[in-house]
Protein backbone atom coordinates (compact mmCIF):
# COMPACT_ATOMS: atom_id res chain seq x y z
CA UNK A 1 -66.44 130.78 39.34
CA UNK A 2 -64.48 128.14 41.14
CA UNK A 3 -62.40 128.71 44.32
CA UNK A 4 -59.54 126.34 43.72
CA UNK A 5 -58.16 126.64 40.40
CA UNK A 6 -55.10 128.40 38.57
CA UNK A 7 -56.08 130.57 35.96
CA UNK A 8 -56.72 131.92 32.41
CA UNK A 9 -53.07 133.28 31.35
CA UNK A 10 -53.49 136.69 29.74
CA UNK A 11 -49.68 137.70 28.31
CA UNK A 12 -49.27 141.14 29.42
CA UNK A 13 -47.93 141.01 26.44
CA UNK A 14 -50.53 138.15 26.63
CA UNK A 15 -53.70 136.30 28.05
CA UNK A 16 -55.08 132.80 29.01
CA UNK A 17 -57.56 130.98 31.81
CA UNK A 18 -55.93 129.29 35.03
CA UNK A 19 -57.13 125.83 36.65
CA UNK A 20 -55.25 124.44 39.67
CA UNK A 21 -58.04 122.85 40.94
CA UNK A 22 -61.57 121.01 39.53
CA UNK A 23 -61.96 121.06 36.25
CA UNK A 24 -61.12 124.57 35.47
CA UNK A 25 -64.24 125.36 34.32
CA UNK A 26 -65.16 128.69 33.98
CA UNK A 27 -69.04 128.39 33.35
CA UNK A 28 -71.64 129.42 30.33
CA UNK A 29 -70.60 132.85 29.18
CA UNK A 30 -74.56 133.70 29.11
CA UNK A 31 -75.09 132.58 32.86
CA UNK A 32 -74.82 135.37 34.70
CA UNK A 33 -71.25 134.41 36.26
CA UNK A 34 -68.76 137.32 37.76
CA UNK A 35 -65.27 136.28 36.01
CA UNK A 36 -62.76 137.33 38.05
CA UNK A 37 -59.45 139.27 36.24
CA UNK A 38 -56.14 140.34 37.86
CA UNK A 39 -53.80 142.83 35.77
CA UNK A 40 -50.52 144.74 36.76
CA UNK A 41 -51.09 148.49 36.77
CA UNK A 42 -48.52 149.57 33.77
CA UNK A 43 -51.83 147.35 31.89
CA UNK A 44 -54.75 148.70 33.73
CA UNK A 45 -55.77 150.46 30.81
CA UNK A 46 -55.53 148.17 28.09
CA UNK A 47 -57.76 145.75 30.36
CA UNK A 48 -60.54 148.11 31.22
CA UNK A 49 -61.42 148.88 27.66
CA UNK A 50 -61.04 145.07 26.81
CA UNK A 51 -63.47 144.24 30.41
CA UNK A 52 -65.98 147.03 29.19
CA UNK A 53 -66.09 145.94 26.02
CA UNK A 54 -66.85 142.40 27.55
CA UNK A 55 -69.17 143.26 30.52
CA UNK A 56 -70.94 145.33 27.43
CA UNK A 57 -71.72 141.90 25.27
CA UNK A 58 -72.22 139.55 27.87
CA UNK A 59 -74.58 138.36 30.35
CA UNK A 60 -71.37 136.84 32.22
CA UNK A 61 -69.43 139.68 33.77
CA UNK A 62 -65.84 140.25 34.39
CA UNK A 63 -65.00 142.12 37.82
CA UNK A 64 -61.33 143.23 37.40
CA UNK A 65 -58.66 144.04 39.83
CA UNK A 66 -55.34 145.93 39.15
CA UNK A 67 -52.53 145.64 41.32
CA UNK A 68 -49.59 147.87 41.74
CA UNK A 69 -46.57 146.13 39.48
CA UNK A 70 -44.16 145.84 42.45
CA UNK A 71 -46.85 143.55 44.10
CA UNK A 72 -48.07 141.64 41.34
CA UNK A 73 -45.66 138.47 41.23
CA UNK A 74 -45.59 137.67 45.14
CA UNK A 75 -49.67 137.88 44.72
CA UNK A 76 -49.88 135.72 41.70
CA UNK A 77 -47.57 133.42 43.95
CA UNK A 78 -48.98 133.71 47.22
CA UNK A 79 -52.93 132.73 45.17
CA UNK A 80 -50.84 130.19 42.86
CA UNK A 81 -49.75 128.32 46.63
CA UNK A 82 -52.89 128.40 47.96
CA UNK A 83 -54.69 127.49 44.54
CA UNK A 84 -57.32 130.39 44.55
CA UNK A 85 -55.98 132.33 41.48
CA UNK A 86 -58.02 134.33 39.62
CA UNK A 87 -59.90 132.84 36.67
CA UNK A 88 -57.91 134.94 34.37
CA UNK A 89 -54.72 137.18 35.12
CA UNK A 90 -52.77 139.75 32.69
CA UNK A 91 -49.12 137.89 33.09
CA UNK A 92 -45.71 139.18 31.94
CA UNK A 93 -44.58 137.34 29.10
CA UNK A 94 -41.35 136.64 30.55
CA UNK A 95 -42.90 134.97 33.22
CA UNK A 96 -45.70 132.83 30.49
CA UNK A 97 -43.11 130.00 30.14
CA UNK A 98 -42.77 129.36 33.86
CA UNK A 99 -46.14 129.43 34.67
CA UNK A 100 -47.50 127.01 31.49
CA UNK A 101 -44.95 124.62 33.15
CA UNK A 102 -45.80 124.86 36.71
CA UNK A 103 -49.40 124.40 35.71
CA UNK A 104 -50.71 127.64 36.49
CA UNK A 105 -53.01 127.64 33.11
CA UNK A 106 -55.74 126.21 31.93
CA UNK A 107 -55.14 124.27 28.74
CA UNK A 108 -57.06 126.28 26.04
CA UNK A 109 -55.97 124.67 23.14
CA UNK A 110 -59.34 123.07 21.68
CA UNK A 111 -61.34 126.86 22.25
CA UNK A 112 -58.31 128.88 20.78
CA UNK A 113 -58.28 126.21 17.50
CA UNK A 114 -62.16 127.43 16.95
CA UNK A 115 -61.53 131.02 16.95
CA UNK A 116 -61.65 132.56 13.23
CA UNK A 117 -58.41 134.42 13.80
CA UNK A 118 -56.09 131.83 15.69
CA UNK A 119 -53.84 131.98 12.95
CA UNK A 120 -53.73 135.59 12.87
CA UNK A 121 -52.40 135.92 16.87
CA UNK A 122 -49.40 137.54 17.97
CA UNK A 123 -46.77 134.22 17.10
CA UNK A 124 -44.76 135.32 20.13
CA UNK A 125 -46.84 135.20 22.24
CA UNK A 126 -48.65 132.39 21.75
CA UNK A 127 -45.11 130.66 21.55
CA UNK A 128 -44.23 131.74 24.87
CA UNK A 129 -47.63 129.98 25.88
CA UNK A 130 -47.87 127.14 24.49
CA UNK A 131 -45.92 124.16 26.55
CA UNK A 132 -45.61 120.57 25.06
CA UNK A 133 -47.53 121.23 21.94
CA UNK A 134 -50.73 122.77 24.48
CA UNK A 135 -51.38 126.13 24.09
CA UNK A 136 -52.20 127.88 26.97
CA UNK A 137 -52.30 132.14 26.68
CA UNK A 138 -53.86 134.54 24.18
CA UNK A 139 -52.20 137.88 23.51
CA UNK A 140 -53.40 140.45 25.33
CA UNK A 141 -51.16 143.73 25.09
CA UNK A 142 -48.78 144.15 22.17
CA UNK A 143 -45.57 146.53 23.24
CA UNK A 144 -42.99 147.77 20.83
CA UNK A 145 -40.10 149.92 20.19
CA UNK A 146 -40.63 152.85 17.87
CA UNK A 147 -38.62 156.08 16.49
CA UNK A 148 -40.09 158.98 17.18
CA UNK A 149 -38.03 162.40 15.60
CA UNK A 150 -38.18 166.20 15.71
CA UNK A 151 -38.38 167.72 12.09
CA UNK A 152 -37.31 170.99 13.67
CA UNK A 153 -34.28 169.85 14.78
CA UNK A 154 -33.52 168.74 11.88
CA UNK A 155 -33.74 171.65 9.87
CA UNK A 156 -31.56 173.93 12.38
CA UNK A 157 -28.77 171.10 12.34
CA UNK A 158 -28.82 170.93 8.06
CA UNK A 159 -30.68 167.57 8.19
CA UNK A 160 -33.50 166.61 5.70
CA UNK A 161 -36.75 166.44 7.89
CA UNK A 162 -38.33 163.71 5.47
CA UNK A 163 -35.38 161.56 5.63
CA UNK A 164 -35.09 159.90 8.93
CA UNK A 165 -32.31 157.50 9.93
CA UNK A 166 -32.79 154.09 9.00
CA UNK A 167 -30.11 152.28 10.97
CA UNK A 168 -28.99 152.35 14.07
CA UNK A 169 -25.51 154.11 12.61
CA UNK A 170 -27.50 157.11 10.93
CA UNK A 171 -29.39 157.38 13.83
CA UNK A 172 -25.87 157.52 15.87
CA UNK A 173 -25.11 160.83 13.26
CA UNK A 174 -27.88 162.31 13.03
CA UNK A 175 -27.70 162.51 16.66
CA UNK A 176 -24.29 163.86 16.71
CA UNK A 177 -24.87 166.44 14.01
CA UNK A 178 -27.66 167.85 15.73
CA UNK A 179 -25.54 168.45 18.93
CA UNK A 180 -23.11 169.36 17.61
CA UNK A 181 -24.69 172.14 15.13
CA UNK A 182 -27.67 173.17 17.59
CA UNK A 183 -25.93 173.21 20.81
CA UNK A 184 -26.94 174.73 23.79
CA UNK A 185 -28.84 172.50 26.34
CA UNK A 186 -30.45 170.74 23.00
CA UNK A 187 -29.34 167.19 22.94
CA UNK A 188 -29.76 165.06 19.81
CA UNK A 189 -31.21 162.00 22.03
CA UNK A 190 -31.37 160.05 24.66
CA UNK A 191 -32.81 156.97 26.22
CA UNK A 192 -33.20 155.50 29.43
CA UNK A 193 -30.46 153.22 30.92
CA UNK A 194 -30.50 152.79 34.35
CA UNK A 195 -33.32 149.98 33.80
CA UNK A 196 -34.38 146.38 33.49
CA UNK A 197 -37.16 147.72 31.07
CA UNK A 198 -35.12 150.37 29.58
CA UNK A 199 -31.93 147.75 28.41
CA UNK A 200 -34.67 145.38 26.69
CA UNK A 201 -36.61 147.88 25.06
CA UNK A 202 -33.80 149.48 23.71
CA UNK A 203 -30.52 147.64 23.45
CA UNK A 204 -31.96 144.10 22.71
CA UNK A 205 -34.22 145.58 19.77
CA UNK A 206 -30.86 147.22 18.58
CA UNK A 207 -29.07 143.99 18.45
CA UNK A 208 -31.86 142.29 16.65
CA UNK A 209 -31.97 144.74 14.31
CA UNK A 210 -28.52 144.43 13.45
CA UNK A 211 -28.70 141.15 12.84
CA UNK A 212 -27.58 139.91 16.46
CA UNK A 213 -29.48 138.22 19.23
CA UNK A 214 -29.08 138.05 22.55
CA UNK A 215 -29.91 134.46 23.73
CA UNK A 216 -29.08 130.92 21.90
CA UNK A 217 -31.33 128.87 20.33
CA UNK A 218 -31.97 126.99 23.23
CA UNK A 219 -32.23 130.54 25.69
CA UNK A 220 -29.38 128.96 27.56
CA UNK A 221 -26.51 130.98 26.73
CA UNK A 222 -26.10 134.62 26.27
CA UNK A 223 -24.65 135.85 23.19
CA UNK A 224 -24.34 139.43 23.88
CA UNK A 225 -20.84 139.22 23.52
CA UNK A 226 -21.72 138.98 19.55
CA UNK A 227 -20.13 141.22 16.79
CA UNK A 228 -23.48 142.45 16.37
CA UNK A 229 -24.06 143.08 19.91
CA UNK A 230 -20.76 144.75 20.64
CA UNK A 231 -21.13 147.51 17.89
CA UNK A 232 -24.45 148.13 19.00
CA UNK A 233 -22.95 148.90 22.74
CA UNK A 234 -20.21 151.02 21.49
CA UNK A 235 -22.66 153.00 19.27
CA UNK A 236 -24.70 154.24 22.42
CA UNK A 237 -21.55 153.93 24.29
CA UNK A 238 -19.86 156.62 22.15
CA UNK A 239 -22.91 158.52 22.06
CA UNK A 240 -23.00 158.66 26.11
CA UNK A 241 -19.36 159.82 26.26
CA UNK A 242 -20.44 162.78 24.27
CA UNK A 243 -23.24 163.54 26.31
CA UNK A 244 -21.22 163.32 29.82
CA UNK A 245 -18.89 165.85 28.66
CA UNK A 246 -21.36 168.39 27.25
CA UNK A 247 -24.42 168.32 29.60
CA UNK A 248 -25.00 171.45 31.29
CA UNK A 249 -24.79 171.58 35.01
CA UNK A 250 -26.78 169.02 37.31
CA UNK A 251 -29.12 171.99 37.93
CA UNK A 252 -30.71 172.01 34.63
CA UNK A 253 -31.82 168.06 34.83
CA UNK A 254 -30.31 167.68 31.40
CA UNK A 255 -30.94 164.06 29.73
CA UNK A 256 -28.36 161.74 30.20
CA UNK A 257 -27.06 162.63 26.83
CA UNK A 258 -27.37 161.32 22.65
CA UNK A 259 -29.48 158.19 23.19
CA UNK A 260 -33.35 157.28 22.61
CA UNK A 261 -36.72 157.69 24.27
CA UNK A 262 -40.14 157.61 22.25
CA UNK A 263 -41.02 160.29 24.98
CA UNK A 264 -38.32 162.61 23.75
CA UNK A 265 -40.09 165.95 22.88
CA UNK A 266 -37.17 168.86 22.68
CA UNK A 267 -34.67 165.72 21.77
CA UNK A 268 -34.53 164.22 18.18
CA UNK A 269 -34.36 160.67 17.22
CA UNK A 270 -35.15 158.84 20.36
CA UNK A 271 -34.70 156.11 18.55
CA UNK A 272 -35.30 152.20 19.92
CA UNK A 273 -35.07 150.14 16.49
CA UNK A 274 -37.78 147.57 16.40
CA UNK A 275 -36.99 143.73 15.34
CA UNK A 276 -37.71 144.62 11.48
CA UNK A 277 -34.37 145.56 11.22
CA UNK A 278 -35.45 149.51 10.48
CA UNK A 279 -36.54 152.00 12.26
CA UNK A 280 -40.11 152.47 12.17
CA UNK A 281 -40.76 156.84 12.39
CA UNK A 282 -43.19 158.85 13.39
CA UNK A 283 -43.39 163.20 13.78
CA UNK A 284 -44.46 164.08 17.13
């Protein structure tokens, strides 16, 4: 492929071609051509399977590189300044918009219009892509927030185990009753908080399942300070003032207290409310 270019976005939560230099070409997919693929390492292996499956169908093949996540923006950077990107990268999709507008990306609009399922894409993420009416990115990993709940629990705290909350208020009780009627060093949730990640993945879907958002129309205003919003914050706030004054000693590692992890296993409800305004469930 070509030295100088940007490069094929793929949305880590996404995925496109760069050109920053020529024509951003990136050759005859049955010429024999080594592609060449960055992707962060929390994506390394979504991108294998999808390079296999590639390198499995093609002539072309795609050599792929995964770099640790810490490193990943100053290298994307550091190749975008001295235009050798390479010919397709695995890109955050916070970072999609800046990139489409600095140039980064090839323009794939005309190819992505051909493609049987165009209209069936991830709208997200090909909104996040697309820049003056060009598109730019195809998805490439789909993340979301899910409920996952202990049926045991449930049935030593008096719960029903087939009827999981549905909002974020029964989750909030069900929590509480569990703790409260189990006891011990068993904690009806938790989640992680002391995160970028963790506050996105779990407040924000919270506040869009209320109802709420957390950016204007425009995404130049916050609006966290919503009714929505602020019930959502003193539901896990509430919950973490329970947990602070019930957690056994530091010694035992106990979780942080009643709030929400999908990797909950002795917890219930780690619950992180996707955008559908419920809770989606599933038994571990």
């Amino acid at each position: 492929m070509k030295s100088n270019r940007c490069a094929v976005g793929v949305l880590a939560l996404g995925l496109a071609l760069g050109a920053c230099g020529g024509d951003g070409d990136t050759g005859d997919s049955g010429n024999g051509t080594t592609i060449t693929m960055w992707t962060r390492s929390p994506t390394e292996a979504q991108s294998r399977r999808l390079v296999d499956a590639y390198n499995a169908s093609h002539k072309n093949k795609v050599k792929l590189t995964v770099i640790p996540v810490d490193n990943y923006q100053p290298r994307i950077a550091a190749a975008a300044g001295a235009r050798n990107l390479p010919d397709v990268f695995a890109a955050d999709v916070i970072f999609v918009p800046k990139y489409t507008s600095q140039g980064l990306f090839l323009d794939l609009s005309d190819r992505i219009a051909k493609l049987p399922y165009a209209a069936s894409m991830a709208p997200s993420h090909m909104k996040l892509g697309t820049h003056e009416g060009r598109k730019y990115t195809l998805p490439h990993t789909l993340d979301l927030s899910v409920l996952f709940y202990n049926k045991v629990l449930y049935k030593k705290a008096g719960l029903d185990p087939e009827k999981p909350p549905k909002t974020l208020k029964e989750f909030a009780q069900h929590a509480t009753t569990i703790r409260k009627k189990v006891g011990g060093d068993t904690y009806g949730t938790f989640w992680g908080g002391s995160c970028g990640g963790c506050y996105v993945f779990t407040y924000w879907p919270s506040i869009w399942a209320a109802g709420g958002d957390v950016m204007d129309e425009q995404g130049t205003r916050s609006t966290i300070d919503s009714p929505q919003a602020q019930q959502v914050f003193q539901t896990y706030r509430t919950s973490g003032r329970m947990a602070s004054s019930t957690r056994p000693p530091r010694t035992r590692r106990a979780p942080p207290g009643p709030a929400s992890s999908p990797r909950a296993r002795s917890a219930s409800c780690p619950c992180r409310p996707p955008r559908s305004g419920r809770c989606r469930t599933t038994t571990r």
